[in-house]
N, C-alpha and C. Protein backbone atom coordinates (compact mmCIF):
# COMPACT_ATOMS: atom_id res chain seq x y z
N UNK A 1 63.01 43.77 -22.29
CA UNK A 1 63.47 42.74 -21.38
C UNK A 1 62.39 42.45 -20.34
N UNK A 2 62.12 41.21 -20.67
CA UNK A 2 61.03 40.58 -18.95
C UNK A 2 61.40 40.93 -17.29
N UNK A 3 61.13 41.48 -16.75
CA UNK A 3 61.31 41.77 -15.53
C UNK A 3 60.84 41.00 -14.90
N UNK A 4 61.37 39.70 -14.01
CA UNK A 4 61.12 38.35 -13.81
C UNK A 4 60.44 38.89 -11.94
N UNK A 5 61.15 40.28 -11.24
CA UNK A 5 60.17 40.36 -9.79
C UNK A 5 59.12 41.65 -10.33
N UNK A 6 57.85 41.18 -11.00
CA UNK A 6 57.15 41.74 -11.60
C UNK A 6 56.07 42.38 -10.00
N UNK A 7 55.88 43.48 -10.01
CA UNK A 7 55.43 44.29 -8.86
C UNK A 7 53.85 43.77 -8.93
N UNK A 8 53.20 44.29 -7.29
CA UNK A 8 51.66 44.03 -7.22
C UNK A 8 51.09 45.10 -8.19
N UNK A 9 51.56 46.26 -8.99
CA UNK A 9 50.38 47.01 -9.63
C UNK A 9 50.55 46.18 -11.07
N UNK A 10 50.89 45.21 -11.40
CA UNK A 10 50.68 44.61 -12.60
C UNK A 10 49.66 43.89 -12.70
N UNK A 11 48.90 44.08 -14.12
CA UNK A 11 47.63 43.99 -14.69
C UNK A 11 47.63 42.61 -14.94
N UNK A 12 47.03 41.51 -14.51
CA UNK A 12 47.17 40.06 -15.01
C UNK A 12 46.72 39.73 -16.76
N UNK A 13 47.13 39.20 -17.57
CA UNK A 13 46.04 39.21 -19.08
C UNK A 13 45.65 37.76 -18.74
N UNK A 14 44.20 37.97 -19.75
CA UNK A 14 43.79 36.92 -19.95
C UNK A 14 43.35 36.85 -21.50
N UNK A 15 42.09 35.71 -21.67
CA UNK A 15 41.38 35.51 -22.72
C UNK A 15 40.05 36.31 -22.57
N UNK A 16 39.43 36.70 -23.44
CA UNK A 16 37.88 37.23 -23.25
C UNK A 16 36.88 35.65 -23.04
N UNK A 17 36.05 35.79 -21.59
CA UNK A 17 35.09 34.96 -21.87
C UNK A 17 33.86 35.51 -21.27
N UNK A 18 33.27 34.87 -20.96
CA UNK A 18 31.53 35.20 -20.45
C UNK A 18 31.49 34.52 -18.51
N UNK A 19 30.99 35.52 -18.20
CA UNK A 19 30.57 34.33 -16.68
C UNK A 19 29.38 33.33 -16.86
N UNK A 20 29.56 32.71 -16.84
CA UNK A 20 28.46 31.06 -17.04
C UNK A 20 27.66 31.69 -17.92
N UNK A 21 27.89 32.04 -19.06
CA UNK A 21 27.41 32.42 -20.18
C UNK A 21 25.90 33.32 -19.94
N UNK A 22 26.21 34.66 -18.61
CA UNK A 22 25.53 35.03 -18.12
C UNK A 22 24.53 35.84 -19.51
N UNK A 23 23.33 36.18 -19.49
CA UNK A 23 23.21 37.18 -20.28
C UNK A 23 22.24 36.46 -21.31
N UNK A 24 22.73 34.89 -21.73
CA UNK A 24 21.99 34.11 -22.77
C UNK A 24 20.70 33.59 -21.89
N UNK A 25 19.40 33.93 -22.26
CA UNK A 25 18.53 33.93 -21.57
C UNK A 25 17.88 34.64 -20.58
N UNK A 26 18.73 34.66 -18.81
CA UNK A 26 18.30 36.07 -18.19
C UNK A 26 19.59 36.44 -17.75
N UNK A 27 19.38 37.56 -17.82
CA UNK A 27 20.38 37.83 -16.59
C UNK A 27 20.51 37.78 -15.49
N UNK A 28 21.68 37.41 -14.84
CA UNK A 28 21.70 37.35 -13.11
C UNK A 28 22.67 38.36 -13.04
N UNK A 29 22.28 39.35 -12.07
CA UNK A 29 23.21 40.09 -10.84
C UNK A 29 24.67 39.20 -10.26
N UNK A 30 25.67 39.59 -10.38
CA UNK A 30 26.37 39.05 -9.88
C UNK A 30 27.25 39.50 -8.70
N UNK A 31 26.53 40.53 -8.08
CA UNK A 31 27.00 41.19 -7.10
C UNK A 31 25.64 40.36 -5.90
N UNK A 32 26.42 40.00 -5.02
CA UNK A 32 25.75 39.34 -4.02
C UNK A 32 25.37 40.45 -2.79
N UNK A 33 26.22 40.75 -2.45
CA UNK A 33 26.33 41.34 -0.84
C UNK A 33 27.64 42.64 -0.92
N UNK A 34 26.38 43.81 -0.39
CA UNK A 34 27.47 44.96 -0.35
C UNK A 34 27.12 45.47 1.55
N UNK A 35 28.59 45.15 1.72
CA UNK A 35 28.82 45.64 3.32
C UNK A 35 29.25 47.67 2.96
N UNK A 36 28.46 48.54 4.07
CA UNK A 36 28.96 49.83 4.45
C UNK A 36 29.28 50.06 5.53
N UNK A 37 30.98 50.15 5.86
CA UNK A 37 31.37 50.25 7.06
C UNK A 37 31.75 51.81 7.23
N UNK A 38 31.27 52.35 8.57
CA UNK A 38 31.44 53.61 8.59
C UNK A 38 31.16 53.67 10.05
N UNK A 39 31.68 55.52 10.34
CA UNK A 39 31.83 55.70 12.27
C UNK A 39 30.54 56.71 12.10
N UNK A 40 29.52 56.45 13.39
CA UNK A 40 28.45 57.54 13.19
C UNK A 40 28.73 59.14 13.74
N UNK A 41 30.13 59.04 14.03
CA UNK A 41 30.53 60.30 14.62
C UNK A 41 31.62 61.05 13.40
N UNK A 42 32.57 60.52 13.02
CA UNK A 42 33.35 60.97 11.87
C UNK A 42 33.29 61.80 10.52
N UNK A 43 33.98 63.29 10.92
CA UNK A 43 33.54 63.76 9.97
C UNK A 43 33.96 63.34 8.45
N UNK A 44 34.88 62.22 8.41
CA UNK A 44 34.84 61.80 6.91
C UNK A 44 34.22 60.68 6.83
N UNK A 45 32.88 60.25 7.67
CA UNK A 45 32.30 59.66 7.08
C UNK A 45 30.57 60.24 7.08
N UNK A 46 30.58 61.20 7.05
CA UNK A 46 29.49 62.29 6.36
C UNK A 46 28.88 61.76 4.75
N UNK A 47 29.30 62.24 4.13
CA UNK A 47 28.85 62.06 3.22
C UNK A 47 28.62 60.21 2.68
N UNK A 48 29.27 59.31 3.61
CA UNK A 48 28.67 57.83 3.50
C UNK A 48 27.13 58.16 4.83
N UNK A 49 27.10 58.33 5.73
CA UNK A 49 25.68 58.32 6.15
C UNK A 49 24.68 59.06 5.72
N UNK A 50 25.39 60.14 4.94
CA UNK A 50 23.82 61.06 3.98
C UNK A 50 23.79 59.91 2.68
N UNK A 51 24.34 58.91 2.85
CA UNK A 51 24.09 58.16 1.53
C UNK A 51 22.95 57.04 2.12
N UNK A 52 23.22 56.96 3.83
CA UNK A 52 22.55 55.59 4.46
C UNK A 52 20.94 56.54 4.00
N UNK A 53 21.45 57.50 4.98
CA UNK A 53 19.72 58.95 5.34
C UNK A 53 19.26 58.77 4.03
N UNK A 54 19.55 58.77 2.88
CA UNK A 54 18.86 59.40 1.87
C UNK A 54 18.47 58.46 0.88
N UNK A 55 19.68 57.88 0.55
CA UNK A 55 19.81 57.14 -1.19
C UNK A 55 19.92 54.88 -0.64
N UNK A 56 19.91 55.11 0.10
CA UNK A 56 20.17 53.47 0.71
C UNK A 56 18.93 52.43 0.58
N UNK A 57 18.02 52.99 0.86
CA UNK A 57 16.58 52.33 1.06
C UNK A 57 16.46 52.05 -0.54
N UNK A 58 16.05 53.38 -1.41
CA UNK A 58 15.94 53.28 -3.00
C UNK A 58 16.55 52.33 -3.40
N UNK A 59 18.03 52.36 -2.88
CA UNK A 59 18.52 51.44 -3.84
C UNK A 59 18.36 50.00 -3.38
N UNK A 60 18.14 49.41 -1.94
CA UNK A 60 17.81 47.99 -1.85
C UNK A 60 16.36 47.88 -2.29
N UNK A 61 15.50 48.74 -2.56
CA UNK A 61 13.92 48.58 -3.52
C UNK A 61 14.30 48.24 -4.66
N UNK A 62 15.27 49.16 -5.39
CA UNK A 62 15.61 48.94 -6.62
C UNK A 62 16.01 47.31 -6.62
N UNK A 63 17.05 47.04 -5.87
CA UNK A 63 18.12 45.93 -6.13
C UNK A 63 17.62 44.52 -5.35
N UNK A 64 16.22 44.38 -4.79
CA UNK A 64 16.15 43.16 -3.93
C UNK A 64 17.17 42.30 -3.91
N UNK A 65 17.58 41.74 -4.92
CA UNK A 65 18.98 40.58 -5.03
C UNK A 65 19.89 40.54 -4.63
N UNK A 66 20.17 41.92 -3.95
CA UNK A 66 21.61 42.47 -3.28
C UNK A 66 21.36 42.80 -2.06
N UNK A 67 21.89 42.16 -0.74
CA UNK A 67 22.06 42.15 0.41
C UNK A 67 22.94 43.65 0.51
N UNK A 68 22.31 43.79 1.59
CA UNK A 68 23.01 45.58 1.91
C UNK A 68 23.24 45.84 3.34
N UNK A 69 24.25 45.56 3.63
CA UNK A 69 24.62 45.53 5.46
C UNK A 69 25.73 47.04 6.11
N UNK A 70 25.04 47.04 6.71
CA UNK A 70 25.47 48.42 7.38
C UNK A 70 26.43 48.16 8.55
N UNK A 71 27.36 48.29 8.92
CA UNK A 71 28.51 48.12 10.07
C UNK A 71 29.02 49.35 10.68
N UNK A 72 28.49 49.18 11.91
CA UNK A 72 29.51 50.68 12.41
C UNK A 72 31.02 50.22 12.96
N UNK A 73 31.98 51.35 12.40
CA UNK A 73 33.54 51.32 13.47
C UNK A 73 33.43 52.16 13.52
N UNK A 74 34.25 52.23 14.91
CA UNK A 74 34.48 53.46 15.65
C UNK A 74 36.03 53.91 15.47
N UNK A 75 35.62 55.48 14.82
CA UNK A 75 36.94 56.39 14.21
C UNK A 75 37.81 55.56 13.06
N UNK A 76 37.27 54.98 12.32
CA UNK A 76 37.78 54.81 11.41
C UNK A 76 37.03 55.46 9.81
N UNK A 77 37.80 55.26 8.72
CA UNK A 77 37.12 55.86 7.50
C UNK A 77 36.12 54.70 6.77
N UNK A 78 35.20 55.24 5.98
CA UNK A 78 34.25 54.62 5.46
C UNK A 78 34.72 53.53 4.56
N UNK A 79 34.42 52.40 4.61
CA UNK A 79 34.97 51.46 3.62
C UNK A 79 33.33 50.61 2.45
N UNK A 80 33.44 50.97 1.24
CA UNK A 80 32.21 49.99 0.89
C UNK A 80 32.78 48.70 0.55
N UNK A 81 32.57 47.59 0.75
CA UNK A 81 33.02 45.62 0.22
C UNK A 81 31.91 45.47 -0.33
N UNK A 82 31.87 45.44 -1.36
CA UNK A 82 31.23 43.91 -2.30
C UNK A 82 32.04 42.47 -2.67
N UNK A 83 30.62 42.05 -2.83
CA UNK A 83 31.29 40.61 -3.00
C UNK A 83 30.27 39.71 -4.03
N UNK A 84 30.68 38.95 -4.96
CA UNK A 84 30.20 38.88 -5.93
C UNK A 84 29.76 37.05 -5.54
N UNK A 85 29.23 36.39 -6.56
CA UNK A 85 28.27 35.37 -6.45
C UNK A 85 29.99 34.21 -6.78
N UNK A 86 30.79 34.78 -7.75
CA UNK A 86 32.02 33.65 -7.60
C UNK A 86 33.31 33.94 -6.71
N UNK A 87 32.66 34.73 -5.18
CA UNK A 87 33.86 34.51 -4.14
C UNK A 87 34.26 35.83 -4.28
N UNK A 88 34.62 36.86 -5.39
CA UNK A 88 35.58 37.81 -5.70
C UNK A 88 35.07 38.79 -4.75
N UNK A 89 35.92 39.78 -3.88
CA UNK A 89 35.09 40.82 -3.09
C UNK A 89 36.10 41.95 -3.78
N UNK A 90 35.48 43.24 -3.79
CA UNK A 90 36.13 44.01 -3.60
C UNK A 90 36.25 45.28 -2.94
N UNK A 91 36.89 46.15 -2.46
CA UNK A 91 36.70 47.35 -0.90
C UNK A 91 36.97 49.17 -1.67
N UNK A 92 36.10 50.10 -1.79
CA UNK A 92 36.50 50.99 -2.08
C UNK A 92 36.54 51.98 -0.86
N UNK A 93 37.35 52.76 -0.56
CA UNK A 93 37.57 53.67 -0.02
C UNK A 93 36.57 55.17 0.15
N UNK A 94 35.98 55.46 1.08
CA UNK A 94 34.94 56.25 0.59
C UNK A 94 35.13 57.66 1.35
N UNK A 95 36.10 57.42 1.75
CA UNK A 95 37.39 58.75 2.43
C UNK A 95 36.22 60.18 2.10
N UNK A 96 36.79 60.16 0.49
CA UNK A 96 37.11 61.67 0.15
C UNK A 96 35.37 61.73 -1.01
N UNK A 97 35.04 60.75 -0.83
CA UNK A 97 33.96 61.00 -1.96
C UNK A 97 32.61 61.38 -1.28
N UNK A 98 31.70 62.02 -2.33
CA UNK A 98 30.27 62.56 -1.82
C UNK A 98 29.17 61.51 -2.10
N UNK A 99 28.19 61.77 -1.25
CA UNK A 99 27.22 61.26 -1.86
C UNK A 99 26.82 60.87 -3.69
N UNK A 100 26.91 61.39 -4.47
CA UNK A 100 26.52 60.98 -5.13
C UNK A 100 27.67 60.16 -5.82
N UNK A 101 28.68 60.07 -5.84
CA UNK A 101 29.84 59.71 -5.88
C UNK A 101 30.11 58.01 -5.36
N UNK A 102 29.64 57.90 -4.53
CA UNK A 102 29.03 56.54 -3.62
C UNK A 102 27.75 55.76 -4.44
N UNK A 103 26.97 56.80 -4.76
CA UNK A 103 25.86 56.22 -5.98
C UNK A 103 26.34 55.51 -6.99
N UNK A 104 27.50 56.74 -7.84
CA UNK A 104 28.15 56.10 -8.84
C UNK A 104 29.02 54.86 -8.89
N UNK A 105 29.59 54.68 -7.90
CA UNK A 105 30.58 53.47 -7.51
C UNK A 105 29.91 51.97 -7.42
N UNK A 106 28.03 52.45 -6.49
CA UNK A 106 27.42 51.45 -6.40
C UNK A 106 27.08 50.95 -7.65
N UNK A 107 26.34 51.90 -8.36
CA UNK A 107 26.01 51.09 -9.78
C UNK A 107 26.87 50.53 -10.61
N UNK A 108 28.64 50.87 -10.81
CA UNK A 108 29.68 50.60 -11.32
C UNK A 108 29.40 49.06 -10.31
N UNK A 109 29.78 48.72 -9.29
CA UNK A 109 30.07 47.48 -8.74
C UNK A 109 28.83 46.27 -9.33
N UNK A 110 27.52 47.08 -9.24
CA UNK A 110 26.40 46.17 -9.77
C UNK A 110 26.43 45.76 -10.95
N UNK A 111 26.77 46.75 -11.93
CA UNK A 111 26.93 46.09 -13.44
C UNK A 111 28.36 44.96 -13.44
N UNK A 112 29.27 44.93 -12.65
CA UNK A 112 30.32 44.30 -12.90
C UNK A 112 29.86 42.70 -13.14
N UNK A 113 30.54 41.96 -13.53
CA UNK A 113 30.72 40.20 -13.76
C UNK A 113 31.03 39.80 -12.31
N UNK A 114 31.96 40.08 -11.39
CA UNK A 114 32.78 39.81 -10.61
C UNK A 114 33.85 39.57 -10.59
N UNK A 115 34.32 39.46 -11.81
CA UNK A 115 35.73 38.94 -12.46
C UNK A 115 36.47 39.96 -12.18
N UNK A 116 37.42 39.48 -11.74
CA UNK A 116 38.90 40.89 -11.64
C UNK A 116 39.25 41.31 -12.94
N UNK A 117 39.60 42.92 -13.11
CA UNK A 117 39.61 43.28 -14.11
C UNK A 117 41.12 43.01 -14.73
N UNK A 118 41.09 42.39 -15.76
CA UNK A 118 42.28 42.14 -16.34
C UNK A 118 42.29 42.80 -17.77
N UNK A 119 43.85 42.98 -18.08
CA UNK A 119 44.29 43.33 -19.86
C UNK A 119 43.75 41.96 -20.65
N UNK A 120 43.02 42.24 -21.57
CA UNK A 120 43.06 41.38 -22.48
C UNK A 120 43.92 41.27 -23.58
N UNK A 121 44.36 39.49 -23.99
CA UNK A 121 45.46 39.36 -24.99
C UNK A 121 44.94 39.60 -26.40
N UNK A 122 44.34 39.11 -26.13
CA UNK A 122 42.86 39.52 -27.87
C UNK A 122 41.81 39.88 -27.14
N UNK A 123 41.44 40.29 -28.66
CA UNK A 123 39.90 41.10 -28.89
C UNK A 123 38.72 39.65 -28.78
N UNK A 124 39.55 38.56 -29.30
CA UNK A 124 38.36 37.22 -29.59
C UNK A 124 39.36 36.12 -29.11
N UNK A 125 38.35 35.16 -28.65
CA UNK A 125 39.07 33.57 -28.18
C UNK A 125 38.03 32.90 -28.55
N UNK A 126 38.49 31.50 -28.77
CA UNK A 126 37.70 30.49 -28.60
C UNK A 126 37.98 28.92 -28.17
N UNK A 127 37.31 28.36 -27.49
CA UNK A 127 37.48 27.08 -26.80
C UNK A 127 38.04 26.33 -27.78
N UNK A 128 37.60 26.43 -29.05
CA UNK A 128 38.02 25.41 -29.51
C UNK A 128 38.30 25.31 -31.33
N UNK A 129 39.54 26.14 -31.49
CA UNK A 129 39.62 26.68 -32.50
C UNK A 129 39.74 25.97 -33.95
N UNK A 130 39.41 26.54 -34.64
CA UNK A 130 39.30 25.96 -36.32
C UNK A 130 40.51 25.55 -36.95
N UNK A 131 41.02 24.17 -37.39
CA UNK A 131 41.80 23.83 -38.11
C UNK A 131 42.11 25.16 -39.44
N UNK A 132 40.94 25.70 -39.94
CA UNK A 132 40.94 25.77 -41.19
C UNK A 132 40.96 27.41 -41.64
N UNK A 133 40.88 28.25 -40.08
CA UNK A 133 41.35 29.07 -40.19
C UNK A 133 39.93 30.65 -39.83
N UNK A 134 40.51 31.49 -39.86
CA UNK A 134 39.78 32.57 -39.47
C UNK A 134 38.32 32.91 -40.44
N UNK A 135 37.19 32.93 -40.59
CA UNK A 135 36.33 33.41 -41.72
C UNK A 135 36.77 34.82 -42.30
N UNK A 136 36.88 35.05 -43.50
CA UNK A 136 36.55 36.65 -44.27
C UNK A 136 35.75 37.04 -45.10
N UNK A 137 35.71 37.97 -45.16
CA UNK A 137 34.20 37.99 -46.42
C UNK A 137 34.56 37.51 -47.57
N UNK A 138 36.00 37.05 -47.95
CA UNK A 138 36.05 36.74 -49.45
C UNK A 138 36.48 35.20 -49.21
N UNK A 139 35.75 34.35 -48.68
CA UNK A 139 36.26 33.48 -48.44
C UNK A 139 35.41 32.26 -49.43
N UNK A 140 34.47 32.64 -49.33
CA UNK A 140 33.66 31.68 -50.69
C UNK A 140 33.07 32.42 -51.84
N UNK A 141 33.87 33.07 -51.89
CA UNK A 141 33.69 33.79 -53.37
C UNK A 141 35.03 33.30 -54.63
N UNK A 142 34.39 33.61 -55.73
CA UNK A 142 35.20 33.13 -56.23
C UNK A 142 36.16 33.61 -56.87
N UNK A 143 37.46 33.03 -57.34
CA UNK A 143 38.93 33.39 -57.21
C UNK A 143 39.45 34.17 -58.09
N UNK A 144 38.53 33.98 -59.70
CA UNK A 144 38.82 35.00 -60.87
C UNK A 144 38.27 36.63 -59.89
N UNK A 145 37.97 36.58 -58.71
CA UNK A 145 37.74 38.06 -58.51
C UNK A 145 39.23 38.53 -57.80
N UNK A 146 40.28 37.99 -57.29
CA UNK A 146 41.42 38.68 -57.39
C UNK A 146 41.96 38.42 -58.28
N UNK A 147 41.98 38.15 -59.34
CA UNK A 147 42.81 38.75 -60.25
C UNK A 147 42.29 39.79 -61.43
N UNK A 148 40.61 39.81 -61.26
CA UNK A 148 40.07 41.05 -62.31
C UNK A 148 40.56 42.24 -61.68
N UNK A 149 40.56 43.02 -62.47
CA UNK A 149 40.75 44.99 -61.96
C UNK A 149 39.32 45.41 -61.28
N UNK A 150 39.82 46.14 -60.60
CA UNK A 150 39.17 46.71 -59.55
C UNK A 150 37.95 47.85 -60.52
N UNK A 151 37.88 48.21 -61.57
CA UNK A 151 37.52 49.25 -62.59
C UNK A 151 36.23 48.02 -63.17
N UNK A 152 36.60 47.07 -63.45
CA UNK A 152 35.66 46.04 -64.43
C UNK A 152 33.92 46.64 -63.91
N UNK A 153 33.53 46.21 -64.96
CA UNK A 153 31.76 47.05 -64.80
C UNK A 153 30.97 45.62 -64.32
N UNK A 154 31.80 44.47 -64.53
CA UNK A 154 31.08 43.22 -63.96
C UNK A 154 31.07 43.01 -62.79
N UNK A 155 32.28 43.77 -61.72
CA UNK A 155 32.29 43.88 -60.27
C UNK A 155 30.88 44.90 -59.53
N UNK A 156 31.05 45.58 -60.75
CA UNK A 156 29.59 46.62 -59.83
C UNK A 156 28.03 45.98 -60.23
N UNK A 157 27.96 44.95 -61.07
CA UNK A 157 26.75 44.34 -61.05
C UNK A 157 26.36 43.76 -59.97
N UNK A 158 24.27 44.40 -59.59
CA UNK A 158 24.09 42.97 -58.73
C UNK A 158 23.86 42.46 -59.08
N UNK A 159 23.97 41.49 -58.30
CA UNK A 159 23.46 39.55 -59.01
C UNK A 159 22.62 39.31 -57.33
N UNK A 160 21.16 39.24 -57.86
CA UNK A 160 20.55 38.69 -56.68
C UNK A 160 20.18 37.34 -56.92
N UNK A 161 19.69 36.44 -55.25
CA UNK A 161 19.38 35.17 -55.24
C UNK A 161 18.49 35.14 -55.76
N UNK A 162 17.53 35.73 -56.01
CA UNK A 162 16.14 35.33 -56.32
C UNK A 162 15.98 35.91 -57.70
N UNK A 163 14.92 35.41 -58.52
CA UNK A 163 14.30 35.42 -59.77
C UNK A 163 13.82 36.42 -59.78
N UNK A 164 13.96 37.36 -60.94
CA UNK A 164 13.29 38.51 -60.80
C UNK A 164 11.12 37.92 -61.83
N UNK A 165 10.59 39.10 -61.74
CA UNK A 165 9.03 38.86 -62.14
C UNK A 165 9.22 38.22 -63.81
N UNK A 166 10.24 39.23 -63.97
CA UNK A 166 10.23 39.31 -65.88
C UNK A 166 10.84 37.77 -66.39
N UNK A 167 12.18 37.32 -65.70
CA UNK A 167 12.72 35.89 -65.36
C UNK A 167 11.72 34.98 -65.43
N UNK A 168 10.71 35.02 -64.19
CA UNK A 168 9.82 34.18 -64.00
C UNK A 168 8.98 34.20 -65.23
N UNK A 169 8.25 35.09 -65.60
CA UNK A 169 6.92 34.97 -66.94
C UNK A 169 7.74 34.61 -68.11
N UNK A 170 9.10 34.62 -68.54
CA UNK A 170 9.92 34.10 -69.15
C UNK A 170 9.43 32.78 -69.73
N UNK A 171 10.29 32.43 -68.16
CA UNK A 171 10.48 30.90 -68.15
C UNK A 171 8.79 30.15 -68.27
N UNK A 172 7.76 30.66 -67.61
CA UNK A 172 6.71 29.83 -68.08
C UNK A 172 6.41 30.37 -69.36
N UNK A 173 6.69 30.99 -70.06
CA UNK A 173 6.51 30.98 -71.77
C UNK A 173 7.26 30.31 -72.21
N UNK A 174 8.17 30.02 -71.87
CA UNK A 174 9.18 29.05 -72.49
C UNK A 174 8.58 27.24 -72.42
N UNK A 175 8.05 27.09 -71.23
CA UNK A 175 7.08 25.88 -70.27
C UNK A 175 6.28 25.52 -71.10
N UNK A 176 5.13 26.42 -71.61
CA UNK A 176 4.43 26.55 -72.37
C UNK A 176 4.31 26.73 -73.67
N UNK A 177 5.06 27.36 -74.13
CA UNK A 177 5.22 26.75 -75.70
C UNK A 177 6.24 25.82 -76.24
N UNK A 178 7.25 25.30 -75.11
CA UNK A 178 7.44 23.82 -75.22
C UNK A 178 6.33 23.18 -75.22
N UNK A 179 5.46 22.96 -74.93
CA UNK A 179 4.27 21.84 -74.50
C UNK A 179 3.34 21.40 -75.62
């Protein structure tokens, strides 16, 4: 049964697509701007300023393309925001995690699309689908092969496109003593 007051932890579905068909040609980063908000006195936000002290610099060398802004509050817990190139931001909590832990999250946010993560309804979509139906491998082959037995010694022959050597010197003896 549909549960019509469907709660905020529900997963939206969609279709599979591409962000502006990122990827064909170069790739772009689609993480724009990552804000680190944190208190310089707080002991749960320790392990976000041994991330500023240590690992912060590397990674805006690494990442030129990505804006990296530092914010202090006072007595509150560490928050990281990204925000991606189509509007989408998103805020992780950096409470309970360590340094390297903060590493991992960063590179997780950088590889992302920006797209909110949704269930997908299929595996494949397409804009603009085929009258005529799905491709399979037996689709232009021909039809006496479902109904032969699976055993026949003519199914395990190859048959290649091309002419073999012996074919070829054949046929120009044949060329030739026609002539």
């Amino acid at each position: 049964m549909l549960n019509v007051n469907m709660g905020s932890n529900v997963i939206p579905s969609t279709f599979l697509r591409n962000v502006m068909k990122n990827g064909i040609g170069r790739h772009v980063c689609q993480l724009q701007r990552v804000t680190l908000s944190l208190c310089k006195w707080s002991p749960g936000s320790a392990p976000a300023r041994e991330f500023v002290e240590q690992d912060m610099v590397d990674f805006t060398r690494q990442n030129p393309g990505i804006v990296f802004y530092l914010k202090p509050r006072r007595h509150r817990s560490p928050v990281l925001k990204a925000e991606y190139l189509n509007g989408y931001t998103e805020e992780i909590d950096l409470t309970k995690l360590s340094r390297e832990e903060i590493n991992h999250w960063l590179g997780l946010l950088k590889g992302r699309s920006g797209q909110q993560i949704v269930r997908l309804r299929k595996d494949f979509h397409t804009d603009t689908p085929s009258i005529q139906g799905v491709w399979n491998p037996f689709l232009f082959k021909d039809t006496e092969l479902s109904i032969k037995d699976v055993r026949d010694p003519s199914l395990s022959e190859y048959i290649s496109p091309f002419k073999s050597a012996t074919e070829k010197l054949l046929e120009l003896k044949k060329k030739s003593g026609a002539s």
